[in-house]
PDB file of N, CA and C in Angstrom:
ATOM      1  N   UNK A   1      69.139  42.109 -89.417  1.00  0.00           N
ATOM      2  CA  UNK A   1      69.164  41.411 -90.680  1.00  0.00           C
ATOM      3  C   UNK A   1      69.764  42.301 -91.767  1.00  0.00           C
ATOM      4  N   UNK A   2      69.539  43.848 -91.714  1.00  0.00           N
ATOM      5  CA  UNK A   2      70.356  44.416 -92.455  1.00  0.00           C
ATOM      6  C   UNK A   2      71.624  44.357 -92.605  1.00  0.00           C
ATOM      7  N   UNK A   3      72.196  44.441 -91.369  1.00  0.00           N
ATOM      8  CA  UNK A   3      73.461  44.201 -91.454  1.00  0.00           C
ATOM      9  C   UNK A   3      73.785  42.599 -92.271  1.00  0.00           C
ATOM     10  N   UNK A   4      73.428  41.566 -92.005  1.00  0.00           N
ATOM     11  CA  UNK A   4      73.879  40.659 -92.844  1.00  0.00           C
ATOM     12  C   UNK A   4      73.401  40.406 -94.354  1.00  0.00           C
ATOM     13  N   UNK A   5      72.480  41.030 -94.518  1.00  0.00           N
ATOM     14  CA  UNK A   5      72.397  41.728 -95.758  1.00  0.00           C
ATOM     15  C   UNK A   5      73.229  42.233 -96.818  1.00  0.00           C
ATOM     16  N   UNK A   6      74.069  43.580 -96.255  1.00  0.00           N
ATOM     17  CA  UNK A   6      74.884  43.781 -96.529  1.00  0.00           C
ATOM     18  C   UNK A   6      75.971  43.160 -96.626  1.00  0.00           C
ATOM     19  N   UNK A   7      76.905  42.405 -95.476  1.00  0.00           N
ATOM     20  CA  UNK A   7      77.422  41.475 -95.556  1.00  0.00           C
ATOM     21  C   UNK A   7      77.484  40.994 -97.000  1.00  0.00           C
ATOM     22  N   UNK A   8      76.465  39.744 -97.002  1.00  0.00           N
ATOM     23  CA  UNK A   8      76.151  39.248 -98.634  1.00  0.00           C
ATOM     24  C   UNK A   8      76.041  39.648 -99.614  1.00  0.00           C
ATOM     25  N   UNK A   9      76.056  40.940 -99.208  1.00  0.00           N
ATOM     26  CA  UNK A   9      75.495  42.206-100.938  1.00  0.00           C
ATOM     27  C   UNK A   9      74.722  41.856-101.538  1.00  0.00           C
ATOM     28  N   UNK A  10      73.522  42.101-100.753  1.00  0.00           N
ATOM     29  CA  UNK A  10      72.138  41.977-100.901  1.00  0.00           C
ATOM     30  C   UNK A  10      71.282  42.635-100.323  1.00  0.00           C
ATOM     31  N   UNK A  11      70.003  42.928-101.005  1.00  0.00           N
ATOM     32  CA  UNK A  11      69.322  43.595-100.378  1.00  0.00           C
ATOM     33  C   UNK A  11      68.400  42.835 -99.613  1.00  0.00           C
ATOM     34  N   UNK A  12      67.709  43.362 -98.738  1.00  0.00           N
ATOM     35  CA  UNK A  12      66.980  42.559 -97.682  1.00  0.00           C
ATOM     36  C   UNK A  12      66.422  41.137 -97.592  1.00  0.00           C
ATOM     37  N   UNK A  13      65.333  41.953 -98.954  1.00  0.00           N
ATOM     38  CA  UNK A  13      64.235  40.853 -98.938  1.00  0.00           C
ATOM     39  C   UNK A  13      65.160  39.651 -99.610  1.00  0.00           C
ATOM     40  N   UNK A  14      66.149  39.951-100.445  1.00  0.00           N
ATOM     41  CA  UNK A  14      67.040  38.846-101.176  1.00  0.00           C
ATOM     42  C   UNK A  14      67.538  37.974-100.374  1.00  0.00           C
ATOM     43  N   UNK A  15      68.305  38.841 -99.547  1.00  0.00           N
ATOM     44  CA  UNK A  15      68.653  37.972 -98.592  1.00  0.00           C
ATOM     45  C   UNK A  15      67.595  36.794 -97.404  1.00  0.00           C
ATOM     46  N   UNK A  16      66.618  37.473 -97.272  1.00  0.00           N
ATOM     47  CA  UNK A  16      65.309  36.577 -96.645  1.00  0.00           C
ATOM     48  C   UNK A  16      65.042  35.444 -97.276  1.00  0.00           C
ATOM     49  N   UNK A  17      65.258  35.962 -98.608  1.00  0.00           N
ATOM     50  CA  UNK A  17      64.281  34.969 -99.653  1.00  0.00           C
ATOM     51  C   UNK A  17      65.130  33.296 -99.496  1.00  0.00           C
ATOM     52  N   UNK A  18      66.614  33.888 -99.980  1.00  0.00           N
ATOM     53  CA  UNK A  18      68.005  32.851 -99.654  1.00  0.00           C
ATOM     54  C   UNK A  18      68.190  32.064 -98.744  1.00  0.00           C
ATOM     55  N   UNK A  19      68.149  32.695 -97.118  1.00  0.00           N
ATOM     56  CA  UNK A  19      68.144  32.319 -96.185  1.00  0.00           C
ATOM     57  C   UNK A  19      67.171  31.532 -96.303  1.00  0.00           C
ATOM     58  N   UNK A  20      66.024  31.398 -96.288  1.00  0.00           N
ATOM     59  CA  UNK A  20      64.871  30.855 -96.215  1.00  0.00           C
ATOM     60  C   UNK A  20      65.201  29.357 -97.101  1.00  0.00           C
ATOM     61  N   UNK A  21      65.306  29.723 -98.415  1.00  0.00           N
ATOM     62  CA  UNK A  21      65.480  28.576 -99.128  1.00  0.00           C
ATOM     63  C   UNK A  21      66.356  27.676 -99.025  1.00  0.00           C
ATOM     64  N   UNK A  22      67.334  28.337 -98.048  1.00  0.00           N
ATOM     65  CA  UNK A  22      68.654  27.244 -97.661  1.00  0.00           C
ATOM     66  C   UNK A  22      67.914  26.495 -96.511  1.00  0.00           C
ATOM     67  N   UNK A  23      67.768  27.112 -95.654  1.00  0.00           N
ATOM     68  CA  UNK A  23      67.454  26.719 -94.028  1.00  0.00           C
ATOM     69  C   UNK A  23      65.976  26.347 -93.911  1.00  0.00           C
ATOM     70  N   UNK A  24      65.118  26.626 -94.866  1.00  0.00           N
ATOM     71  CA  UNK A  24      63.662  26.126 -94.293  1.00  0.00           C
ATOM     72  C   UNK A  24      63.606  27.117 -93.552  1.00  0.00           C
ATOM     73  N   UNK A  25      63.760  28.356 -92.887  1.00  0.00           N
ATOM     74  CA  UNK A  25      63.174  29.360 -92.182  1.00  0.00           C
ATOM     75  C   UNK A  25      63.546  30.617 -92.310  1.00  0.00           C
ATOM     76  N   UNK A  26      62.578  31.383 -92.071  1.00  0.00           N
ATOM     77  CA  UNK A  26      63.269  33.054 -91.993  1.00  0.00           C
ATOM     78  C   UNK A  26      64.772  33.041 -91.012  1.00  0.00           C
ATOM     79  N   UNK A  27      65.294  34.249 -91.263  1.00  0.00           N
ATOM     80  CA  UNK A  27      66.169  34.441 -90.474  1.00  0.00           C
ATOM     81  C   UNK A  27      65.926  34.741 -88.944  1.00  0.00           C
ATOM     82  N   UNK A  28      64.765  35.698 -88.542  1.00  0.00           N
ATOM     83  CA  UNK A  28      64.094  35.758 -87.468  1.00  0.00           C
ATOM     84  C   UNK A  28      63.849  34.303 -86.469  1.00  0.00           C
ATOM     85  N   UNK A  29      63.041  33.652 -87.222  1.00  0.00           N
ATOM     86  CA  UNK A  29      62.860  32.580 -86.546  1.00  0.00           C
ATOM     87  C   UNK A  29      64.478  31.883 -86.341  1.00  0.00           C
ATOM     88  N   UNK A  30      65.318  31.742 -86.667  1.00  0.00           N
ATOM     89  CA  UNK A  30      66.448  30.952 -87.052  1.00  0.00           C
ATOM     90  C   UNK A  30      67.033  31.560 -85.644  1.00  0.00           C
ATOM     91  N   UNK A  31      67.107  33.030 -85.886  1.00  0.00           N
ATOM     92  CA  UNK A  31      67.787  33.641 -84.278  1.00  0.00           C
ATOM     93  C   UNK A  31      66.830  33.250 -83.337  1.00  0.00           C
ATOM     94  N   UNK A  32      65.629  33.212 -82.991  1.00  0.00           N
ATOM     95  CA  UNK A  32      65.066  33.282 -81.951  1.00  0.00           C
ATOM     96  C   UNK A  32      65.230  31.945 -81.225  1.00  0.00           C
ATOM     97  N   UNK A  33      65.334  30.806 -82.194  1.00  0.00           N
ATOM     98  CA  UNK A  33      65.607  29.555 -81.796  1.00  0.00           C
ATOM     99  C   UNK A  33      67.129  29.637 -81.481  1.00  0.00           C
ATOM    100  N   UNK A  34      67.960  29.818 -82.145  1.00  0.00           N
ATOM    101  CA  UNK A  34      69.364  30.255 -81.443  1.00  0.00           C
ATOM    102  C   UNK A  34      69.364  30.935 -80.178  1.00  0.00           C
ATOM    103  N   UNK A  35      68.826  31.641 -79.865  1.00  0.00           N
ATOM    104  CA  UNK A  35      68.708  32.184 -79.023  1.00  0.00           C
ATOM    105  C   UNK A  35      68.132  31.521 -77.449  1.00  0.00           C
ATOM    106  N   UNK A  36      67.274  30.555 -78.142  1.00  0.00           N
ATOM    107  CA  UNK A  36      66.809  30.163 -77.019  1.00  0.00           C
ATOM    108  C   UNK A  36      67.623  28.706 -76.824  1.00  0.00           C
ATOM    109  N   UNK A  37      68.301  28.648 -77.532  1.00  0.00           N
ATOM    110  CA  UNK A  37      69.730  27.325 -77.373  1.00  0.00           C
ATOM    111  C   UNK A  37      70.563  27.853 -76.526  1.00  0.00           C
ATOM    112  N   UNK A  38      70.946  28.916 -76.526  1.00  0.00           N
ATOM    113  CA  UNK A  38      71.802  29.463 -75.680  1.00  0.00           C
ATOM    114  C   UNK A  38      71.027  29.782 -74.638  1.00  0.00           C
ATOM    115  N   UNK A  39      69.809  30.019 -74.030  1.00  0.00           N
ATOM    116  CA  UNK A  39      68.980  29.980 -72.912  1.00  0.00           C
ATOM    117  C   UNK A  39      69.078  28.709 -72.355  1.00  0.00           C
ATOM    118  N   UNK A  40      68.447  27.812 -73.096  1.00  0.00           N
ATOM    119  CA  UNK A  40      68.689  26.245 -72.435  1.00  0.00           C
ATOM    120  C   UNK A  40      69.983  26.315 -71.748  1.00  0.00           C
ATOM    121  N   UNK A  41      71.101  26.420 -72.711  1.00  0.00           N
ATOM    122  CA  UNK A  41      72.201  26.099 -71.961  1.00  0.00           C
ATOM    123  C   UNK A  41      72.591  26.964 -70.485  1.00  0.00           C
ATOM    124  N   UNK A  42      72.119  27.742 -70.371  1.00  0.00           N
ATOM    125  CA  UNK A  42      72.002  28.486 -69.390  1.00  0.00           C
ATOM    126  C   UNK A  42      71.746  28.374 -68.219  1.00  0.00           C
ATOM    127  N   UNK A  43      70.582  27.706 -68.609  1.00  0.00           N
ATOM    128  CA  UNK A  43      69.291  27.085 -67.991  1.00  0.00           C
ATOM    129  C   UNK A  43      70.042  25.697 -67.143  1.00  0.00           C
ATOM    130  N   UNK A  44      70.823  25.155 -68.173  1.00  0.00           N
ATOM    131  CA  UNK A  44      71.442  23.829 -67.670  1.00  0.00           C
ATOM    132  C   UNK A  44      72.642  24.061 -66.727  1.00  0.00           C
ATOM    133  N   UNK A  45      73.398  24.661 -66.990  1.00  0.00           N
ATOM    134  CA  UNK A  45      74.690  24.983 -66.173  1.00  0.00           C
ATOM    135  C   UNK A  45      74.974  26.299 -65.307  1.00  0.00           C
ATOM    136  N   UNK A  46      73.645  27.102 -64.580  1.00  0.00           N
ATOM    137  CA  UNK A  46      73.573  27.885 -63.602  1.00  0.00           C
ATOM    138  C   UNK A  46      72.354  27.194 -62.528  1.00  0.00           C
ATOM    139  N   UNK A  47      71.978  28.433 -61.975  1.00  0.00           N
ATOM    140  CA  UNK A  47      71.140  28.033 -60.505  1.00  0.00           C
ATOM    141  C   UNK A  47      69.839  29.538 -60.588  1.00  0.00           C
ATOM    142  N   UNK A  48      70.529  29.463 -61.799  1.00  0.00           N
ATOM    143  CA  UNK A  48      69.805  31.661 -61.661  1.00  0.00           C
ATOM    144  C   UNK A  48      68.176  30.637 -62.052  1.00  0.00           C
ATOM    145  N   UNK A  49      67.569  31.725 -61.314  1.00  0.00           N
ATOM    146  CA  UNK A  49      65.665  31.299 -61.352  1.00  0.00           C
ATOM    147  C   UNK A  49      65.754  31.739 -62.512  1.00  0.00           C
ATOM    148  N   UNK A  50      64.924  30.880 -62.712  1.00  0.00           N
ATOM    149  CA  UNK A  50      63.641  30.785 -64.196  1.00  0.00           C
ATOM    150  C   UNK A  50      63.507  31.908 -64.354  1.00  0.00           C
ATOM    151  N   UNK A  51      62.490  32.538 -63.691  1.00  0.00           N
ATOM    152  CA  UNK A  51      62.032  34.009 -63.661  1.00  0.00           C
ATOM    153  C   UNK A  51      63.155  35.083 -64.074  1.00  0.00           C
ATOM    154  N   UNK A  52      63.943  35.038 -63.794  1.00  0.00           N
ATOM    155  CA  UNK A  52      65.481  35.658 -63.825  1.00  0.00           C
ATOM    156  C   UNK A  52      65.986  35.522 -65.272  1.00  0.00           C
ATOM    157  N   UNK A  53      66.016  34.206 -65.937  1.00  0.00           N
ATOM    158  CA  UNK A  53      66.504  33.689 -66.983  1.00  0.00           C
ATOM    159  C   UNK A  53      65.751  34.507 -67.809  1.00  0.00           C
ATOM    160  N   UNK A  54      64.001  34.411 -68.196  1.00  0.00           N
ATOM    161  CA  UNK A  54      63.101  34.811 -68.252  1.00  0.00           C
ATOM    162  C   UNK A  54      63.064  36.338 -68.955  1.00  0.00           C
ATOM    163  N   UNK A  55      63.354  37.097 -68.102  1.00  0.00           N
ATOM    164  CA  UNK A  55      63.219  38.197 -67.946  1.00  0.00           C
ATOM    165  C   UNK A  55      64.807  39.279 -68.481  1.00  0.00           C
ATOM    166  N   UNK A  56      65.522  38.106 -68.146  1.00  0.00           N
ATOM    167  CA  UNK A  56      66.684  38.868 -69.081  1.00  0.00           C
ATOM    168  C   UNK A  56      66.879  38.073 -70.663  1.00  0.00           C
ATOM    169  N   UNK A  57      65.899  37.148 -70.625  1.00  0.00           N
ATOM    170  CA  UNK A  57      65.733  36.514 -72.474  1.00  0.00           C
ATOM    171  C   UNK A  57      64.617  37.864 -73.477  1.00  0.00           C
ATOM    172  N   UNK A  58      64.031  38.769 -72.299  1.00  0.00           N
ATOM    173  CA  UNK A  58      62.969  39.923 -72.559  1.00  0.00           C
ATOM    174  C   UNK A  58      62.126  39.688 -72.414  1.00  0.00           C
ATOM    175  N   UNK A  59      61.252  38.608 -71.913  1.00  0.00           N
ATOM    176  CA  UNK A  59      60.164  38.785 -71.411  1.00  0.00           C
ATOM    177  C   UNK A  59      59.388  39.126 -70.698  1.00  0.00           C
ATOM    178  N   UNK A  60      58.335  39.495 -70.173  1.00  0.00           N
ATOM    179  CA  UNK A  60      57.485  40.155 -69.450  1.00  0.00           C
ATOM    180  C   UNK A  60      56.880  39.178 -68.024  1.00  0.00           C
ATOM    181  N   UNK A  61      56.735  38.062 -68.661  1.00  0.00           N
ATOM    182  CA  UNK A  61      56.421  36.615 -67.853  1.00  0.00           C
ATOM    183  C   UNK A  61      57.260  35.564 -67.675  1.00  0.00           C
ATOM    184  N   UNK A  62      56.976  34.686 -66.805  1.00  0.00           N
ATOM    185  CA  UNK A  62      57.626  33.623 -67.113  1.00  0.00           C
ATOM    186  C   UNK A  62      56.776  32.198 -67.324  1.00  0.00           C
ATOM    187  N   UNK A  63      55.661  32.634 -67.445  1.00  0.00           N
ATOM    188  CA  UNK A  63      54.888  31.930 -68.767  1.00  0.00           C
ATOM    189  C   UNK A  63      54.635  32.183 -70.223  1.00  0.00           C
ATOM    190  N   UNK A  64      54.387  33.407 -70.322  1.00  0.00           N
ATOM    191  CA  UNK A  64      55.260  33.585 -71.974  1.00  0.00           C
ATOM    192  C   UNK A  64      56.422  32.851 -71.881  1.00  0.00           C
ATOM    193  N   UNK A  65      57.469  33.449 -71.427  1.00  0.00           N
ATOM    194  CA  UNK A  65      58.770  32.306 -71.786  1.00  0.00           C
ATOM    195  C   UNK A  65      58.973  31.066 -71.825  1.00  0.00           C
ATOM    196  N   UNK A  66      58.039  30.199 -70.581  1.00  0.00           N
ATOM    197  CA  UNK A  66      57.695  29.399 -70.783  1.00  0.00           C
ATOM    198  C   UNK A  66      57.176  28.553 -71.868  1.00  0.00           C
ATOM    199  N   UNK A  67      56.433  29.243 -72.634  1.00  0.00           N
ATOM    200  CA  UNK A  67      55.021  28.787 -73.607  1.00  0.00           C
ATOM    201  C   UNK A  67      56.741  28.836 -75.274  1.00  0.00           C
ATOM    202  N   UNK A  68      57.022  29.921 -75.221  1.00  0.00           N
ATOM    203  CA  UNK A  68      57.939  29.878 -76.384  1.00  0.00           C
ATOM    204  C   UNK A  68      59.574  29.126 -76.427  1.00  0.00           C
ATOM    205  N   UNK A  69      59.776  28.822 -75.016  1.00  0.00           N
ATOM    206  CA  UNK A  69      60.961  28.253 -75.069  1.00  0.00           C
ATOM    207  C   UNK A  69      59.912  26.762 -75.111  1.00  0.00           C
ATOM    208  N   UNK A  70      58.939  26.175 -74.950  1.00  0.00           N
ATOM    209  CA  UNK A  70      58.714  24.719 -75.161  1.00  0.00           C
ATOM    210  C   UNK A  70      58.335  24.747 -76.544  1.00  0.00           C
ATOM    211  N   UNK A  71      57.784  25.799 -77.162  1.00  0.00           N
ATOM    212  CA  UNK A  71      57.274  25.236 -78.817  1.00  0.00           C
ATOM    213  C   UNK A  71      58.658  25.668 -79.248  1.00  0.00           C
ATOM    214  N   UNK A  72      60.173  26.583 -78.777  1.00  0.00           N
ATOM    215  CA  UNK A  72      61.452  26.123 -79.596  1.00  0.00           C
ATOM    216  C   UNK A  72      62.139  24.902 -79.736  1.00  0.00           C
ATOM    217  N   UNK A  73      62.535  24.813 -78.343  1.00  0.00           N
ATOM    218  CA  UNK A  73      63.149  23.707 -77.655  1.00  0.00           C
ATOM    219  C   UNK A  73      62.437  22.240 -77.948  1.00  0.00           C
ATOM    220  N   UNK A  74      61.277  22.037 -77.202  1.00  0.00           N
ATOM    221  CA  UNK A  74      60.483  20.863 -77.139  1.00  0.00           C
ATOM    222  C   UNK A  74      60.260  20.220 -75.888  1.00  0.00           C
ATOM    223  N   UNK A  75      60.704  21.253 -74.434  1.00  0.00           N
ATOM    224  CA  UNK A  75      60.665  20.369 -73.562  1.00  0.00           C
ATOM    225  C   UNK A  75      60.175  22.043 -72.936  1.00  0.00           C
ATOM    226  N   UNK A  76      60.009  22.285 -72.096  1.00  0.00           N
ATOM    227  CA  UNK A  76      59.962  22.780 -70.115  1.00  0.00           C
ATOM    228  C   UNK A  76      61.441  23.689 -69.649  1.00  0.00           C
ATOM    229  N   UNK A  77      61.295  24.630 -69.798  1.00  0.00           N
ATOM    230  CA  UNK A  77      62.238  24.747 -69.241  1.00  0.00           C
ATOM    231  C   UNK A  77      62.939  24.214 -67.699  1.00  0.00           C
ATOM    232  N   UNK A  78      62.028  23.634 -66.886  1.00  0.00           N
ATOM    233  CA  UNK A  78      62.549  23.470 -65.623  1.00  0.00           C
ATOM    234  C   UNK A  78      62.802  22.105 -66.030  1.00  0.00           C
ATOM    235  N   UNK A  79      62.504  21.422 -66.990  1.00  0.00           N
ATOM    236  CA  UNK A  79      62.799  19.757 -67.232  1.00  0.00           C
ATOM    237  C   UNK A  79      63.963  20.016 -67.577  1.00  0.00           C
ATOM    238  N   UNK A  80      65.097  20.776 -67.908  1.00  0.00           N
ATOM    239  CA  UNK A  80      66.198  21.067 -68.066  1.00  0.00           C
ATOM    240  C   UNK A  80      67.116  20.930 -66.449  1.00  0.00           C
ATOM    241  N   UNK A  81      66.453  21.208 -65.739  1.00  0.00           N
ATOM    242  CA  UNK A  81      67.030  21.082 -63.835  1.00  0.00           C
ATOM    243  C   UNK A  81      66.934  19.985 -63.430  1.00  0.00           C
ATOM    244  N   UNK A  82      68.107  19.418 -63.450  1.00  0.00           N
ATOM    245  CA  UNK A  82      68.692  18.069 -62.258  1.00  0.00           C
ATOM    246  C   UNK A  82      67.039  18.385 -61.026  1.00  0.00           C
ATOM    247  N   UNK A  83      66.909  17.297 -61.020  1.00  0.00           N
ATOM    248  CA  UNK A  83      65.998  17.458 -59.687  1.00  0.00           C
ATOM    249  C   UNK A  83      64.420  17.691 -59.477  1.00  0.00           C
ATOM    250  N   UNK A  84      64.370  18.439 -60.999  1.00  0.00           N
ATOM    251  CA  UNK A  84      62.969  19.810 -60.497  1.00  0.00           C
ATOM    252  C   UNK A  84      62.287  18.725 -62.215  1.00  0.00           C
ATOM    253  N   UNK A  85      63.107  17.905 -63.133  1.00  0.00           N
ATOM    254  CA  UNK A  85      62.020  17.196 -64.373  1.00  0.00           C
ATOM    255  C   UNK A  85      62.822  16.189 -64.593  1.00  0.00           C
ATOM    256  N   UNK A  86      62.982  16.456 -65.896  1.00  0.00           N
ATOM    257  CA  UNK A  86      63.981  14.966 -66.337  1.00  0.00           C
ATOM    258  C   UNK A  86      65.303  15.528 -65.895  1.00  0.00           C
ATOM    259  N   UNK A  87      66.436  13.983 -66.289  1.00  0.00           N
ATOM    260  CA  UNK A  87      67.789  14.643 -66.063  1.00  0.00           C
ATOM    261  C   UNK A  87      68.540  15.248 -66.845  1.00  0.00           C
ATOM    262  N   UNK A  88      69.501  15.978 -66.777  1.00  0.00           N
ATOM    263  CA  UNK A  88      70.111  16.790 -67.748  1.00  0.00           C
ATOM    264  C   UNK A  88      70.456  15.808 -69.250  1.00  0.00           C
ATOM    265  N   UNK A  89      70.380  16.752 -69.881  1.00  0.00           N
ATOM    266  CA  UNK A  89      70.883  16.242 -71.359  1.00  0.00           C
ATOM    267  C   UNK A  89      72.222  16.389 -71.037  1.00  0.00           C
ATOM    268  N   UNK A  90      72.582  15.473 -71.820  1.00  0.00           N
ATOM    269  CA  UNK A  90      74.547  15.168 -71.936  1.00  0.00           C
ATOM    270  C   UNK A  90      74.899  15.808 -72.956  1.00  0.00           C
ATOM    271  N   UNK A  91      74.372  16.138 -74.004  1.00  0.00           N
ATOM    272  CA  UNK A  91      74.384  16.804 -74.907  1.00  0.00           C
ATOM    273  C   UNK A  91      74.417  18.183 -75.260  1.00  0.00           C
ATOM    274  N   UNK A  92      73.097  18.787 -74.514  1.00  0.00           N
ATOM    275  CA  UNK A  92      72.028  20.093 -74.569  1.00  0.00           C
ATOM    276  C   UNK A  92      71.377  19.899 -75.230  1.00  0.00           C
ATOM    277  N   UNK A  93      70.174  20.718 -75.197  1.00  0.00           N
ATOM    278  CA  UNK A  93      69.046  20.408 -76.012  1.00  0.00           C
ATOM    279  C   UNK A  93      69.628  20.559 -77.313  1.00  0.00           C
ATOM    280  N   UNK A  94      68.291  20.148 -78.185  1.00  0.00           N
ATOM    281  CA  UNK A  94      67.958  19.626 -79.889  1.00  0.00           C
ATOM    282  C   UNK A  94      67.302  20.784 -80.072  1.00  0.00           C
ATOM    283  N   UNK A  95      67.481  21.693 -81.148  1.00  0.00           N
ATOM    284  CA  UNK A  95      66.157  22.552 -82.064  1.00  0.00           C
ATOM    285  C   UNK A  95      65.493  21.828 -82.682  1.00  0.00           C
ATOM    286  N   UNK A  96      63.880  22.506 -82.514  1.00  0.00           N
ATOM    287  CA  UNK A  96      63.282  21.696 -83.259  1.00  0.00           C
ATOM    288  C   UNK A  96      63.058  22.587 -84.493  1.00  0.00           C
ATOM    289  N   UNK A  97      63.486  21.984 -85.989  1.00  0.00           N
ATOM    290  CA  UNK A  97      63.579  22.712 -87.113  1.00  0.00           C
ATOM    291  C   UNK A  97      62.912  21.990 -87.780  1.00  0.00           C
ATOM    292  N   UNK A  98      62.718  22.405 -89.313  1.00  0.00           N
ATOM    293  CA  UNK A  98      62.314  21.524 -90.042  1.00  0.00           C
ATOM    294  C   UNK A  98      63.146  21.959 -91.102  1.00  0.00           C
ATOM    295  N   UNK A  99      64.348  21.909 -90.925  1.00  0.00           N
ATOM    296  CA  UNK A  99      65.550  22.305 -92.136  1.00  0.00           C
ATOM    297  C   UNK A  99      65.413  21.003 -93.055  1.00  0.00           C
ATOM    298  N   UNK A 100      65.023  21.678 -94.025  1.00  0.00           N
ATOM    299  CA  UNK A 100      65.818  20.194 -95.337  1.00  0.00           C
ATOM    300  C   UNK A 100      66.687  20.573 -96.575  1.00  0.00           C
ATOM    301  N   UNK A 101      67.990  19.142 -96.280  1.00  0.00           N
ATOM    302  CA  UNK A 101      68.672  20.112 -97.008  1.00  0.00           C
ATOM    303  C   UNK A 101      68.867  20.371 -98.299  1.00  0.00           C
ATOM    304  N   UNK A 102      69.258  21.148 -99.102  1.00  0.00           N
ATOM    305  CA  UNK A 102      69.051  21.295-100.805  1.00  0.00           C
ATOM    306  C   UNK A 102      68.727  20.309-101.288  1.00  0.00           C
ATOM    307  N   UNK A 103      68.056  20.294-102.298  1.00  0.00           N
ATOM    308  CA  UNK A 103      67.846  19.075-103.255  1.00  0.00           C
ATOM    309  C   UNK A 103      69.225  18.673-104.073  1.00  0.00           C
ATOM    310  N   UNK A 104      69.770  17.740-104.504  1.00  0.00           N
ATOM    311  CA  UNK A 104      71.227  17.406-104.722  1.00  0.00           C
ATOM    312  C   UNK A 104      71.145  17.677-106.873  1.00  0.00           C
ATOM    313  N   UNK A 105      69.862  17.924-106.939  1.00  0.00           N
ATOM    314  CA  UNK A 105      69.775  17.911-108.591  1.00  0.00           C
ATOM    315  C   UNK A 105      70.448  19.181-108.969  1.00  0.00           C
ATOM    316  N   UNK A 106      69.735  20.423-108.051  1.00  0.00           N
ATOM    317  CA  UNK A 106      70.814  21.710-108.896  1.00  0.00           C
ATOM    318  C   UNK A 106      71.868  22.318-107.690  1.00  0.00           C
ATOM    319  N   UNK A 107      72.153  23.142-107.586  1.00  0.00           N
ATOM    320  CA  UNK A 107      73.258  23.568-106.892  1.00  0.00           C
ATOM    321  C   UNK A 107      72.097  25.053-105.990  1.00  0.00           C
ATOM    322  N   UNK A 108      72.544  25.293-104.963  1.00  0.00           N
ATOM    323  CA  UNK A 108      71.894  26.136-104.341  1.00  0.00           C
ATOM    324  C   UNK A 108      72.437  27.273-103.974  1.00  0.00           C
ATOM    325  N   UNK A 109      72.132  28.368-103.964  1.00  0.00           N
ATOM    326  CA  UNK A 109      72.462  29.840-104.213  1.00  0.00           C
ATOM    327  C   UNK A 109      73.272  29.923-102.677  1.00  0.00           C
ATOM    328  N   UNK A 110      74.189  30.596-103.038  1.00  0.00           N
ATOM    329  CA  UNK A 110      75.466  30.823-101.490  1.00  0.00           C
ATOM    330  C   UNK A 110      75.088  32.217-100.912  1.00  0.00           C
ATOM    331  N   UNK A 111      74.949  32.080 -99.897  1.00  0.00           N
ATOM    332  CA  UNK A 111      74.375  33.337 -99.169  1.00  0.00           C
ATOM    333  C   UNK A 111      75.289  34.120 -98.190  1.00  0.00           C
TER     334      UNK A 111
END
């Protein structure tokens, strides 16, 4: 986060504060859910085990990973596998956010 900090020419917490007020979330949370978008997709278009996926996303388990890719995502990771839950999304998965966007009365700070 420092680094994009800087970026913006800002100092940290400024930049937190911004981010936040644009997006409805810290920046942390914002990557981790990114992060696990790009897991899903992963998830969707290989064969590599769970456990595997898992463990190179950094986890220790693959019920921790489990437990945090369903409160990102909203589904299972194996409900992502032709075969093994539901069928693939045509799409890829949805984040679940609760972004709302600026209020249209004043103008909102550019980050």
């Amino acid at each position: 986060m420092t680094e994009l900090a800087a970026a913006a020419h800002l100092a940290p917490s400024s930049f937190a504060a911004r981010f936040r007020l644009l997006t409805g979330q810290p920046p942390s949370a914002y990557l981790a859910r990114l992060r696990m978008r790009e897991v899903a997709y992963r998830i969707r278009t290989t064969d590599d085990p769970l456990s595997l996926v898992a463990a190179e996303a950094g986890y220790a388990s693959q019920a921790a990973f489990s437990r945090a890719f369903k409160r990102a995502i909203g589904r299972s990771p194996s409900s992502l596998r032709p075969g093994l839950g539901e069928t693939k999304w045509s799409s890829g998965p949805q984040l679940r956010t609760s972004v709302q966007p600026p209020s249209t009365g004043s103008s909102a700070p550019v980050v």
